[in-house]
N, C-alpha and C. Protein backbone atom coordinates (compact mmCIF):
# COMPACT_ATOMS: atom_id res chain seq x y z
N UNK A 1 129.95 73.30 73.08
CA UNK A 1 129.13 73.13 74.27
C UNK A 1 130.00 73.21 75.50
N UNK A 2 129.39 74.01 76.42
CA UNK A 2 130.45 74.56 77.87
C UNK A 2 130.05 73.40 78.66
N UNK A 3 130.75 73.17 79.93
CA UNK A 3 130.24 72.67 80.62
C UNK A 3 131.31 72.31 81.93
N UNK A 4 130.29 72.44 83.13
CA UNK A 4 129.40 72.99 83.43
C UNK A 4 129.70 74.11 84.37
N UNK A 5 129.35 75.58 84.16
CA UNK A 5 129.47 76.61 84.90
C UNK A 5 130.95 76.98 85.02
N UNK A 6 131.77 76.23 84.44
CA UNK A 6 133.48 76.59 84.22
C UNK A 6 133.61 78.12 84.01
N UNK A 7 132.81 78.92 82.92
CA UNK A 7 132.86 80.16 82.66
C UNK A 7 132.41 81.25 83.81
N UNK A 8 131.23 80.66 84.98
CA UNK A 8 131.26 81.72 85.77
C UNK A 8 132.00 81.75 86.60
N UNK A 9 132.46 82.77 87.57
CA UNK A 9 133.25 82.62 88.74
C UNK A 9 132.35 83.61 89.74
N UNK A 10 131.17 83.41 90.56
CA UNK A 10 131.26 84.32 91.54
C UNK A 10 132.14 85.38 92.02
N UNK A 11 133.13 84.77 91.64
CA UNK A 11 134.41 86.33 92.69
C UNK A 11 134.82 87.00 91.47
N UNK A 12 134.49 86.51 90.51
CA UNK A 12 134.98 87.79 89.63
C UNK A 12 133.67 88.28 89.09
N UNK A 13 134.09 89.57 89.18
CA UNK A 13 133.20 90.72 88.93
C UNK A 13 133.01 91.12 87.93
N UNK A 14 133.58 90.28 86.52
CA UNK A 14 133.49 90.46 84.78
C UNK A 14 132.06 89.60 84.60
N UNK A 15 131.83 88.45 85.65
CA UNK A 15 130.73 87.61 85.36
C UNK A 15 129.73 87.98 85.76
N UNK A 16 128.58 87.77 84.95
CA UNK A 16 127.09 88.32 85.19
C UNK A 16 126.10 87.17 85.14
N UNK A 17 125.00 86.95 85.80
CA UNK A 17 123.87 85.82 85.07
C UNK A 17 122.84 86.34 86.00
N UNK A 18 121.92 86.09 84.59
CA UNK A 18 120.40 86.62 85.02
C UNK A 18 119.72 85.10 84.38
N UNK A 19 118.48 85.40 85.44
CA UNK A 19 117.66 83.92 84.92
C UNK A 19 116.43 84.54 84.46
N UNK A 20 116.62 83.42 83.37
CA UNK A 20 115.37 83.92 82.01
C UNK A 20 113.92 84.34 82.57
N UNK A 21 113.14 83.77 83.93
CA UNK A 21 112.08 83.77 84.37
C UNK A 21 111.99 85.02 85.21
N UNK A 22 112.95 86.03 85.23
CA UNK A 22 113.23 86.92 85.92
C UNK A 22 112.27 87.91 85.01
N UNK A 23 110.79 88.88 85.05
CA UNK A 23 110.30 89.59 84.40
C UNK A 23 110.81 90.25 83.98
N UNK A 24 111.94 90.97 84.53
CA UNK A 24 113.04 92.35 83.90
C UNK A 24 114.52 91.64 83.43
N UNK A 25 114.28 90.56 82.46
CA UNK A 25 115.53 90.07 82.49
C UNK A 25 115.94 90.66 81.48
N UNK A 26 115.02 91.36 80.06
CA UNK A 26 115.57 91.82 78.97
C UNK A 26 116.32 93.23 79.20
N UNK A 27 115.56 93.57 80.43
CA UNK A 27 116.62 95.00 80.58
C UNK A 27 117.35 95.04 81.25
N UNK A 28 117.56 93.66 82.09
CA UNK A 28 118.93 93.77 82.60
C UNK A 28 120.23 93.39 82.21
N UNK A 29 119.21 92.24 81.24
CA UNK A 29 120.55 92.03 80.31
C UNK A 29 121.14 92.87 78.92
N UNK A 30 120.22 93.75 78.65
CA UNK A 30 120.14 94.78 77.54
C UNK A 30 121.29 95.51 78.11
N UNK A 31 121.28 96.23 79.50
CA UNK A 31 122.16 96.87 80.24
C UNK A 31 123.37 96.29 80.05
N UNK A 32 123.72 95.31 80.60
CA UNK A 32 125.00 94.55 80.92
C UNK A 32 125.36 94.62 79.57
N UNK A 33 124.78 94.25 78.65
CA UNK A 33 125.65 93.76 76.83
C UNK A 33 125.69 95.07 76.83
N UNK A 34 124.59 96.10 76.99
CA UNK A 34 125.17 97.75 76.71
C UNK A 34 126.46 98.11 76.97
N UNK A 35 126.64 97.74 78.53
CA UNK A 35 127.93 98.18 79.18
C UNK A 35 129.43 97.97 77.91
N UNK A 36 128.78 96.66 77.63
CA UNK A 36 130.14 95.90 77.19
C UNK A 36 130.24 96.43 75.40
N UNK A 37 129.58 96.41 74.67
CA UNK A 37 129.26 97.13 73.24
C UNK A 37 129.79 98.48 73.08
N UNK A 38 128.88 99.39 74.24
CA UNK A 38 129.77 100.75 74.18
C UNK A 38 130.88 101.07 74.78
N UNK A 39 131.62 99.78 74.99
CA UNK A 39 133.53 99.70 74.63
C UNK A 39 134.15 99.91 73.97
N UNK A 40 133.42 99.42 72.82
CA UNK A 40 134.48 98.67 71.68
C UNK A 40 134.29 99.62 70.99
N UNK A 41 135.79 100.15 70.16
CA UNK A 41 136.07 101.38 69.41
C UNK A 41 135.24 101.37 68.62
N UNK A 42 135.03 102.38 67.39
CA UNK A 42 134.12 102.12 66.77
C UNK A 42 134.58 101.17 65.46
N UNK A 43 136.00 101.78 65.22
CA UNK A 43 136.77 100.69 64.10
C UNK A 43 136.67 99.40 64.25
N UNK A 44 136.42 99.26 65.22
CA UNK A 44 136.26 97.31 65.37
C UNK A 44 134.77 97.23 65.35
N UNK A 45 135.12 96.04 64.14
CA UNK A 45 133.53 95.42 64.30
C UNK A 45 133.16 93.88 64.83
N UNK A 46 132.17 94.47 65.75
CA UNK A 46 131.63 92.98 66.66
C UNK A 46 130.65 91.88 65.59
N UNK A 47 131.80 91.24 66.01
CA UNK A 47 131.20 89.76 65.02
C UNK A 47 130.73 89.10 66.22
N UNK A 48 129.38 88.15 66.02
CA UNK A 48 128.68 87.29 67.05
C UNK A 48 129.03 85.94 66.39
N UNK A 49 129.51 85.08 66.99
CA UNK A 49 129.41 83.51 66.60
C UNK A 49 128.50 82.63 67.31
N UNK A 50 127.45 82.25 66.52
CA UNK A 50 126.23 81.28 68.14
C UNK A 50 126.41 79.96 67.32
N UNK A 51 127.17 79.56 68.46
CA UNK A 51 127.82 78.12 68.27
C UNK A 51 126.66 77.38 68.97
N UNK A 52 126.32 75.72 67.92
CA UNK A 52 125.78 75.25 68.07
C UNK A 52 125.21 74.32 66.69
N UNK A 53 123.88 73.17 66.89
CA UNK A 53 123.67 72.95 65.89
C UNK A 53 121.91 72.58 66.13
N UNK A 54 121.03 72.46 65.04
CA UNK A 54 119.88 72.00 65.20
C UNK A 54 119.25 70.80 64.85
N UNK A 55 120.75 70.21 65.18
CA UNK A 55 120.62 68.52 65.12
C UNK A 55 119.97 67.80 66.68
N UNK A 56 120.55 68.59 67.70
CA UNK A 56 120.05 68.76 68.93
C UNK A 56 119.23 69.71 69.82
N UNK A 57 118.30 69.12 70.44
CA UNK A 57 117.44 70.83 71.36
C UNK A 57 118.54 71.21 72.25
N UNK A 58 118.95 71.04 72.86
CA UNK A 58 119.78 71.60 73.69
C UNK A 58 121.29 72.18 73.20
N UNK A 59 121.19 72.07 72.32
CA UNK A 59 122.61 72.78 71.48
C UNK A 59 122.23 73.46 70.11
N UNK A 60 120.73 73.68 70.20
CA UNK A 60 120.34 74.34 69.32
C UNK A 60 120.20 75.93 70.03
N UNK A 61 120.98 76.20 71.17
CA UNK A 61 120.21 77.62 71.65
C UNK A 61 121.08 78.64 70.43
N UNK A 62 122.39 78.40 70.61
CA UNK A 62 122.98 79.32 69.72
C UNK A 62 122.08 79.72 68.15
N UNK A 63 122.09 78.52 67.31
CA UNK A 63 121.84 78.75 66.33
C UNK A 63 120.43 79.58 66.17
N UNK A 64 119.83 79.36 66.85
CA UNK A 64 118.21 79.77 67.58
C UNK A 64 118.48 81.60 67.24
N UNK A 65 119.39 81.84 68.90
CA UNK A 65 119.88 82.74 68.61
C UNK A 65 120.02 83.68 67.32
N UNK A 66 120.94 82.94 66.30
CA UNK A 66 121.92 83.75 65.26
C UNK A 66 120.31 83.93 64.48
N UNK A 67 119.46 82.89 64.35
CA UNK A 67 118.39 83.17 63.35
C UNK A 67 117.30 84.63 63.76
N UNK A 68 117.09 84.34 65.09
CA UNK A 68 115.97 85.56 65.55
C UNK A 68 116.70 86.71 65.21
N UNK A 69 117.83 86.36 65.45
CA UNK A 69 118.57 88.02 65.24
C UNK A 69 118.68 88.09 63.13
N UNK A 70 118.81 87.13 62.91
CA UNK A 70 118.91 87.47 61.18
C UNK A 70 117.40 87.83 60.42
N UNK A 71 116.35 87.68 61.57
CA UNK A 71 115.03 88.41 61.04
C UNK A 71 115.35 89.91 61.02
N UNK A 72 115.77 90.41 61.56
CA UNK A 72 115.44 91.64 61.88
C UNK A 72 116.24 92.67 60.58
N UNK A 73 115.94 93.42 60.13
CA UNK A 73 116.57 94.15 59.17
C UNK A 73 117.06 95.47 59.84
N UNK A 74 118.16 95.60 59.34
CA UNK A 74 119.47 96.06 60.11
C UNK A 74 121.08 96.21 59.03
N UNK A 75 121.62 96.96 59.29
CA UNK A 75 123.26 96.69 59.00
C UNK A 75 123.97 96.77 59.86
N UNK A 76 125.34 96.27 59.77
CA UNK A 76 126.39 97.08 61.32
C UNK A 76 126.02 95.68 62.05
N UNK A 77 125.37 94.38 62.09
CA UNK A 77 125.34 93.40 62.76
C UNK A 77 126.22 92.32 61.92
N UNK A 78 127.15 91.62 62.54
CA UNK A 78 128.02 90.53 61.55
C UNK A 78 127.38 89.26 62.29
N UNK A 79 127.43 88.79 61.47
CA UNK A 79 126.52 87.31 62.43
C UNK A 79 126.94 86.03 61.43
N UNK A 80 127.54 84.77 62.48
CA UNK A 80 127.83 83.40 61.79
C UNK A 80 127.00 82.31 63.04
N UNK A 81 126.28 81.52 61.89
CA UNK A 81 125.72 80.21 62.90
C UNK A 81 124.40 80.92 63.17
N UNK A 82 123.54 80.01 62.08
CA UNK A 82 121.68 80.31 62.01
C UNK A 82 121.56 78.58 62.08
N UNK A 83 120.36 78.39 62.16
CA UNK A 83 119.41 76.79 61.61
C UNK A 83 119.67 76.33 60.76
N UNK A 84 119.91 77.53 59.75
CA UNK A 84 120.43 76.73 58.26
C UNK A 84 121.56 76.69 57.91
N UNK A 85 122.33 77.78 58.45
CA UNK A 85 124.13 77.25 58.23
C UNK A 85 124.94 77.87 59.91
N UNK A 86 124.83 76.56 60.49
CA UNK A 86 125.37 76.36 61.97
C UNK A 86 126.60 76.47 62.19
N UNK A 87 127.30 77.09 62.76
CA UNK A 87 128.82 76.92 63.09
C UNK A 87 128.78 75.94 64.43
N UNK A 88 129.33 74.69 64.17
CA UNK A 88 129.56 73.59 65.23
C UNK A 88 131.17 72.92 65.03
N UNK A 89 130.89 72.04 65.67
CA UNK A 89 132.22 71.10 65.95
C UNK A 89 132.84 71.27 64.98
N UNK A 90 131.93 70.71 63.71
CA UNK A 90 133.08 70.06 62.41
C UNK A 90 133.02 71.12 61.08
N UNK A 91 133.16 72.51 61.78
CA UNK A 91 133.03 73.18 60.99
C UNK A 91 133.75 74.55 61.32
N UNK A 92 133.74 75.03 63.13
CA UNK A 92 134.38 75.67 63.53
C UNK A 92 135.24 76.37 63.52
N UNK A 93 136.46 75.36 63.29
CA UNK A 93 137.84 75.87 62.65
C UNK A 93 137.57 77.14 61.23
N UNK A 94 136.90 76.19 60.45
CA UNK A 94 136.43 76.90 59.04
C UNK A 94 136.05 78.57 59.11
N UNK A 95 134.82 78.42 60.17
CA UNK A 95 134.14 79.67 60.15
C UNK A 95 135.50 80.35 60.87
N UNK A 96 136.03 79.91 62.21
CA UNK A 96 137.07 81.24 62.32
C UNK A 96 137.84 81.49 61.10
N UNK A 97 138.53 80.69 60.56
CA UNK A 97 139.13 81.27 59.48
C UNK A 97 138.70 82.15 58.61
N UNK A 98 137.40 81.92 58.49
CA UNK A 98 136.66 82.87 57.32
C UNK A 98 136.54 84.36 58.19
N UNK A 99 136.06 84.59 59.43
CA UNK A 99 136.19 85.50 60.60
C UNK A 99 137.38 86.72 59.70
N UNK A 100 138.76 85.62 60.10
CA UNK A 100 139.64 86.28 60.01
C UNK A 100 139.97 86.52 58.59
N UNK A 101 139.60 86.56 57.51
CA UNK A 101 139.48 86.69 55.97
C UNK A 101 138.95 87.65 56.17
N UNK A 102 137.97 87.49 56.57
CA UNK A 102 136.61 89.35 56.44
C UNK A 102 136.87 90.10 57.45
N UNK A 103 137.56 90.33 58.39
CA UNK A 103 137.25 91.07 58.94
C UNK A 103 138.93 91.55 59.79
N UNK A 104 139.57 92.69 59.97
CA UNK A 104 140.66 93.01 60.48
C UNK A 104 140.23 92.97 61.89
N UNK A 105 140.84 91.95 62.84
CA UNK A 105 141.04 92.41 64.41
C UNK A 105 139.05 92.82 64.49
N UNK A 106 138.23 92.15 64.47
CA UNK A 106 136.96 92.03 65.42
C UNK A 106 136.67 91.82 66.61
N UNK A 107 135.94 92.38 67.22
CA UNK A 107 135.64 92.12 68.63
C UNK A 107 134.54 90.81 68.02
N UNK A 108 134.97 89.58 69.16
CA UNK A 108 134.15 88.45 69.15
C UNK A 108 133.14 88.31 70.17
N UNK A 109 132.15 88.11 70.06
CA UNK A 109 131.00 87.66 70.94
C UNK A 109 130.35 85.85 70.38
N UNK A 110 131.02 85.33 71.52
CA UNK A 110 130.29 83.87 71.53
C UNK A 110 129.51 83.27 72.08
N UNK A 111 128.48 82.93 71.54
CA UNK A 111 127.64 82.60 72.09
C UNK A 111 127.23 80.95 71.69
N UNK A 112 126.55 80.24 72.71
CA UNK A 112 126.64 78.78 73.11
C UNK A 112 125.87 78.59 74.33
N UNK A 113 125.27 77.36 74.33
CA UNK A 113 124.87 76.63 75.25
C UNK A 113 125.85 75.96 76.32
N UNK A 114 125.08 75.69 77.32
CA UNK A 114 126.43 74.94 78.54
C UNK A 114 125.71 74.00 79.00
N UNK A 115 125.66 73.09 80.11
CA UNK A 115 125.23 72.46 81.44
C UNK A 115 125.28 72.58 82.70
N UNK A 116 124.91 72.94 83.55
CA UNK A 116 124.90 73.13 84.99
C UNK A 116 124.28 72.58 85.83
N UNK A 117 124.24 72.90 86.90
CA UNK A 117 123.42 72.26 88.12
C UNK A 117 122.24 72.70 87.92
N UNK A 118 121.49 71.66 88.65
CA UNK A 118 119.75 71.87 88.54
C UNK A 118 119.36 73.56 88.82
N UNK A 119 119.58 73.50 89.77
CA UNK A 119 119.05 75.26 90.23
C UNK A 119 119.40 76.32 88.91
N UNK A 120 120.59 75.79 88.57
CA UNK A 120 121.05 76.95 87.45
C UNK A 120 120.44 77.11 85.97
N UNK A 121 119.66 75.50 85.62
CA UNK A 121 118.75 75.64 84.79
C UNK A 121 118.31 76.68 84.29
N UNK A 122 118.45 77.52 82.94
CA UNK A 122 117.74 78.87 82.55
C UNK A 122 118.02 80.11 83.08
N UNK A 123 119.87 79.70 83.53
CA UNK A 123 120.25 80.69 83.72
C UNK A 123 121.13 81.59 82.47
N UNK A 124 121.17 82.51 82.49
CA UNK A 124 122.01 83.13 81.30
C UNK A 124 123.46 84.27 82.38
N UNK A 125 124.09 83.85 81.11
CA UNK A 125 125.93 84.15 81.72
C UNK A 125 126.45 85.13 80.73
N UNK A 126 126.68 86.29 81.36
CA UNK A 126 127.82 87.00 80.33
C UNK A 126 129.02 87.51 81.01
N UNK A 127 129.85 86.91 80.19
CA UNK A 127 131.28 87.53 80.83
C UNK A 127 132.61 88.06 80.02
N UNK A 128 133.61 88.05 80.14
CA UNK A 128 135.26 88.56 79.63
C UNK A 128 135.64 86.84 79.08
N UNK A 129 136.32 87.01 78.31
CA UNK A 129 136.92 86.22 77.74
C UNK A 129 136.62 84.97 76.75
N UNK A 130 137.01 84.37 76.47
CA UNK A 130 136.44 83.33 75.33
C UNK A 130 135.50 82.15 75.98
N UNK A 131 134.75 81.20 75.28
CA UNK A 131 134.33 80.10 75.66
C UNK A 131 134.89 78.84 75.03
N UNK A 132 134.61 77.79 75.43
CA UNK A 132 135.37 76.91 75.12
C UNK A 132 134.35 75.63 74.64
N UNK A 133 134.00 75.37 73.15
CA UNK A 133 133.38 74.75 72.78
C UNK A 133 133.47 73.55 72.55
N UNK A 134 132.56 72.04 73.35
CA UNK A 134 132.88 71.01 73.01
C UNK A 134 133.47 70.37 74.20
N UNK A 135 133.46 71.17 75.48
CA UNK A 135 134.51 70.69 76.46
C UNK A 135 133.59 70.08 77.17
N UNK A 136 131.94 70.30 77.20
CA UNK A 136 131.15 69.14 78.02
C UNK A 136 130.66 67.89 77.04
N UNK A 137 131.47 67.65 75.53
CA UNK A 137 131.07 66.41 75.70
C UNK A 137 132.37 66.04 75.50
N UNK A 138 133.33 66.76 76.01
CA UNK A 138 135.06 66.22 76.17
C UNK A 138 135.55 66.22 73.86
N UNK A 139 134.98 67.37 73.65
CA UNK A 139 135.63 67.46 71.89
C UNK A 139 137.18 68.80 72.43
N UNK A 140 137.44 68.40 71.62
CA UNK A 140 138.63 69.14 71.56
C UNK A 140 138.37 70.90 70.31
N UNK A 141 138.35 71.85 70.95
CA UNK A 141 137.76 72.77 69.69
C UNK A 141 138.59 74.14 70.62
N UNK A 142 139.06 75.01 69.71
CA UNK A 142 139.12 75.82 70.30
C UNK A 142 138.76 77.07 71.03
N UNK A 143 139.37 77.72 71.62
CA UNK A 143 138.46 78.81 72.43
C UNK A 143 138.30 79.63 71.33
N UNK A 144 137.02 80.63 71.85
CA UNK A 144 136.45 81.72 71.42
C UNK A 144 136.17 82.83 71.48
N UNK A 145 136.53 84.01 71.24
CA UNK A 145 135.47 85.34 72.00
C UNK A 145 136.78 86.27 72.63
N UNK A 146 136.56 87.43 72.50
CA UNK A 146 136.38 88.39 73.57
C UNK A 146 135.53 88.57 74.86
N UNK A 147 134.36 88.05 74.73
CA UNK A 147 133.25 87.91 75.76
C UNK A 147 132.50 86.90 75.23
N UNK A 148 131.83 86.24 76.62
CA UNK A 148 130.88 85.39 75.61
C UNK A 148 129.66 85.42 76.63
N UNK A 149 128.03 84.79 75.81
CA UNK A 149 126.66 84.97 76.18
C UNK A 149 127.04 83.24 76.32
N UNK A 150 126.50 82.94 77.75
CA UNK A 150 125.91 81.03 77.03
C UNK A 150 124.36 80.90 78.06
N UNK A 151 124.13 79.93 77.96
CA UNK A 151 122.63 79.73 78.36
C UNK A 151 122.87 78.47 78.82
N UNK A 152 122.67 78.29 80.51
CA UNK A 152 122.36 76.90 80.84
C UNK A 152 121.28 76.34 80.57
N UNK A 153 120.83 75.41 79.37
CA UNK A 153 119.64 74.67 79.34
C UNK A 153 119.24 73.29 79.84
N UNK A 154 120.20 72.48 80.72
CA UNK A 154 119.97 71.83 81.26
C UNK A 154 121.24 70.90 82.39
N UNK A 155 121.31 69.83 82.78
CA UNK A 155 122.09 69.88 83.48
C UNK A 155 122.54 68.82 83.29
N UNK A 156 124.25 68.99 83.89
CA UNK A 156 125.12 68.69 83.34
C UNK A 156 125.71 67.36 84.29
N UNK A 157 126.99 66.65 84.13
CA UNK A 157 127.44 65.74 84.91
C UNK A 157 127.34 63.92 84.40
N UNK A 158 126.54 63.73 83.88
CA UNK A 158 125.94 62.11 83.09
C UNK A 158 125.62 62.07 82.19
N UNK A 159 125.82 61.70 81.02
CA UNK A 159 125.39 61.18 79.80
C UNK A 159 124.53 62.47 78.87
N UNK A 160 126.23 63.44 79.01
CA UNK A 160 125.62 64.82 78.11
C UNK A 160 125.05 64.64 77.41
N UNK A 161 125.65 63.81 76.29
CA UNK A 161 124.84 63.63 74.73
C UNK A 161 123.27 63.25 74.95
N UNK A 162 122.90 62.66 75.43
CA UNK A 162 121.96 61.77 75.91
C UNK A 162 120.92 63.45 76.69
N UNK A 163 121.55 63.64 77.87
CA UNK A 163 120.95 65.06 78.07
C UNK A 163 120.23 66.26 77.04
N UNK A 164 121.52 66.65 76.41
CA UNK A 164 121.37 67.38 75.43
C UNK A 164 120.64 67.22 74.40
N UNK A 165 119.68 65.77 73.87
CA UNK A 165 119.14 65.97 73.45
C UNK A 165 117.80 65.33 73.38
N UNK A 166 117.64 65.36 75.41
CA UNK A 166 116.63 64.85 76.01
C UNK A 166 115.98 66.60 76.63
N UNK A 167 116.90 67.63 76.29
CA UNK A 167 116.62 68.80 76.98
C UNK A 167 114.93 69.78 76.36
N UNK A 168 114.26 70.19 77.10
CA UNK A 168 113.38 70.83 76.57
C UNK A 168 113.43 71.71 75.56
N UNK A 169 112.60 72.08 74.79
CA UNK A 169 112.82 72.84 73.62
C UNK A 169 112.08 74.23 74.00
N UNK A 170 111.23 73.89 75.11
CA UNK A 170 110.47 75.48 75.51
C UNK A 170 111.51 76.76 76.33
N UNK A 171 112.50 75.81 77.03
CA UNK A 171 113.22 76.01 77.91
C UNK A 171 114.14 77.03 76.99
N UNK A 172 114.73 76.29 75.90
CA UNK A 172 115.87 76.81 75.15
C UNK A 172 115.00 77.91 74.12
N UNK A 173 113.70 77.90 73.50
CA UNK A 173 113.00 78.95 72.93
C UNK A 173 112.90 79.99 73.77
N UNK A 174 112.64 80.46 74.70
CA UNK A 174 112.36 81.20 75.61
C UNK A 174 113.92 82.26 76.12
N UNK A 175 114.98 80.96 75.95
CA UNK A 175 116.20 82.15 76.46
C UNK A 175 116.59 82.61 75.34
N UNK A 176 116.60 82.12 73.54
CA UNK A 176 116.64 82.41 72.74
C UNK A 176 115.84 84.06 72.52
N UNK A 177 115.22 83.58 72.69
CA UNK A 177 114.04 85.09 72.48
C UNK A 177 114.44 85.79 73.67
N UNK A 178 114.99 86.03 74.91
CA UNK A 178 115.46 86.91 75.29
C UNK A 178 116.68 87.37 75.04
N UNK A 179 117.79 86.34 74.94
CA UNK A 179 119.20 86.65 74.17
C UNK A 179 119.16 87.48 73.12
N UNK A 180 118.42 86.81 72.02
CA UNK A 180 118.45 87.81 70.95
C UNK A 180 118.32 89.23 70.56
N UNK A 181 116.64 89.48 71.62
CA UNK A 181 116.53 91.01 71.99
C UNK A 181 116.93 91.60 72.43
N UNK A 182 117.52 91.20 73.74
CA UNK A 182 118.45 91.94 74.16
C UNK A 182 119.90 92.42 73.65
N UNK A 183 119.97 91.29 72.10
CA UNK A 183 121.75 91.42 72.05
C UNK A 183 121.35 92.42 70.94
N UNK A 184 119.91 92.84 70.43
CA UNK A 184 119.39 93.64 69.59
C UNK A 184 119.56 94.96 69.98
N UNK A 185 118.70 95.05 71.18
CA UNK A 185 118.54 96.31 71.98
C UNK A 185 119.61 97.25 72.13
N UNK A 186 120.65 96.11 72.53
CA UNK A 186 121.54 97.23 72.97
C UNK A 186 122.92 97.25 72.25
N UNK A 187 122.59 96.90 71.49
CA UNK A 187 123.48 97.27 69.80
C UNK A 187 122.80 98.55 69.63
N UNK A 188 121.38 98.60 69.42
CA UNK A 188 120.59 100.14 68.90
C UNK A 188 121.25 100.84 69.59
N UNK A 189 121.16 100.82 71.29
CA UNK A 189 121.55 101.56 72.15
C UNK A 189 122.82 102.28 71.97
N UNK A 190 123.84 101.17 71.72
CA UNK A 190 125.06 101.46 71.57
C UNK A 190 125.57 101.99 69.95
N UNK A 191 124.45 102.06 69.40
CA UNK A 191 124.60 102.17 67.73
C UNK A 191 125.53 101.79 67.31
N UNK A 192 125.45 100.54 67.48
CA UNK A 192 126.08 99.56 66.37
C UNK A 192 125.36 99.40 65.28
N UNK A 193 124.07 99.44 64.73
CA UNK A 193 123.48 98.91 63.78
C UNK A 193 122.71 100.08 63.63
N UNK A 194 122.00 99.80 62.35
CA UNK A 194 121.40 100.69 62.09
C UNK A 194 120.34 100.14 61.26
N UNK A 195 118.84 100.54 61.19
CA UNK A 195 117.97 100.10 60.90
C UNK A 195 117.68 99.90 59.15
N UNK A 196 117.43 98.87 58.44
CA UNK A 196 116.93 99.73 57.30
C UNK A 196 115.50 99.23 56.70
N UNK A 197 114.68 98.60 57.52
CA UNK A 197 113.36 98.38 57.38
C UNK A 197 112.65 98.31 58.12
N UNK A 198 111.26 97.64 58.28
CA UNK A 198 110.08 97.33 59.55
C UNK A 198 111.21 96.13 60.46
N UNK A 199 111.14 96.27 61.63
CA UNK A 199 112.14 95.06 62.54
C UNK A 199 111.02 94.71 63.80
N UNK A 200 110.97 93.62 63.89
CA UNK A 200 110.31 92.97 65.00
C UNK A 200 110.20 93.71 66.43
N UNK A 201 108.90 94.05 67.20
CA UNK A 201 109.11 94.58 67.85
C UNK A 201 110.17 94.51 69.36
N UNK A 202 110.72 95.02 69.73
CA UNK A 202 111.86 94.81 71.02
C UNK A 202 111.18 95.08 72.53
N UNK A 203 110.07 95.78 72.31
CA UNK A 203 109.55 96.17 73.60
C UNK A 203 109.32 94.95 74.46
């Protein structure tokens, strides 16, 4: 769990955030993850980690995440941390290790929930470099990512724990279901994946 807004920087120009209530947010954020997907060589494969757990609403966005995206039938998508097996705090370490067992040199995409200021509520962040999980309720965990997606679902500063799982659940469904499609979309786009059955519609 980020916290709060540490990962964006206005002056740098690697950081992006669109807010979920924005009508064109799936294609703007479809765009932006496009940009960043059709980077990466093709030999490297992008592993997603959606850190989090569904012990809490507000730190359930990740896992939320990893699941909408594990409906969809597909190959060419690597994915750790669903509802039913979460990559969190006390487990973290583990899953990178396993990361690095399967897979030579992956591009990482992390994804996680944060806290922010009121206004920033339901905002979504993508940027360069890792995230840092556990640092808004002061856990010690290490960084993550090549780039990472997080989702402000509520706000930050007093009695995180307590926040986090006083936070709405419509709030965090809603950026879930745009995160996901979009991190769908523009994988197709970028053909990373490739289809191999009926898949939920993206439109």
């Amino acid at each position: 769990m980020k916290f709060p807004l540490g990962l964006f920087n206005k002056n740098d120009p690697a950081s992006y955030r669109f807010n979920y209530s924005d009508p064109d947010v799936v294609d703007s954020l479809t765009e932006r993850l496009y940009q960043y997907f059709s980077l990466v060589p093709d030999y490297k494969q992008i592993v997603f980690v959606c850190i989090g757990t569904d012990r809490s609403t507000g730190d359930s966005l990740g896992p939320l995440i990893g699941t909408l995206l594990y409906k969809y039938h597909y190959s060419g998508l690597h994915l750790f941390g669903t509802l039913d097996e979460p990559v969190h705090a006390m487990n973290l370490n583990e899953s990178i290790a396993e990361i690095e067992r399967l897979y030579d040199s992956p591009y990482i995409v992390a994804i996680d929930a944060c806290l922010g200021q009121v206004s920033s509520v339901g905002c979504i962040t993508v940027a360069d470099g890792p995230v840092k999980p556990g640092a808004g309720v002061q856990k010690e965990l290490p960084a993550l990512g090549h780039m990472h997606v997080t989702g402000i679902v509520n706000v930050g500063g007093f009695m995180e724990y307590f926040v986090l799982q006083n936070t709405r659940l419509s709030v965090v469904m809603k950026m879930s279901e745009i995160i996901s499609r979009s991190i769908f979309r523009s994988l197709m786009m970028a053909r990373r994946i490739t289809s191999t059955g009926q898949v939920p519609s993206i439109d």
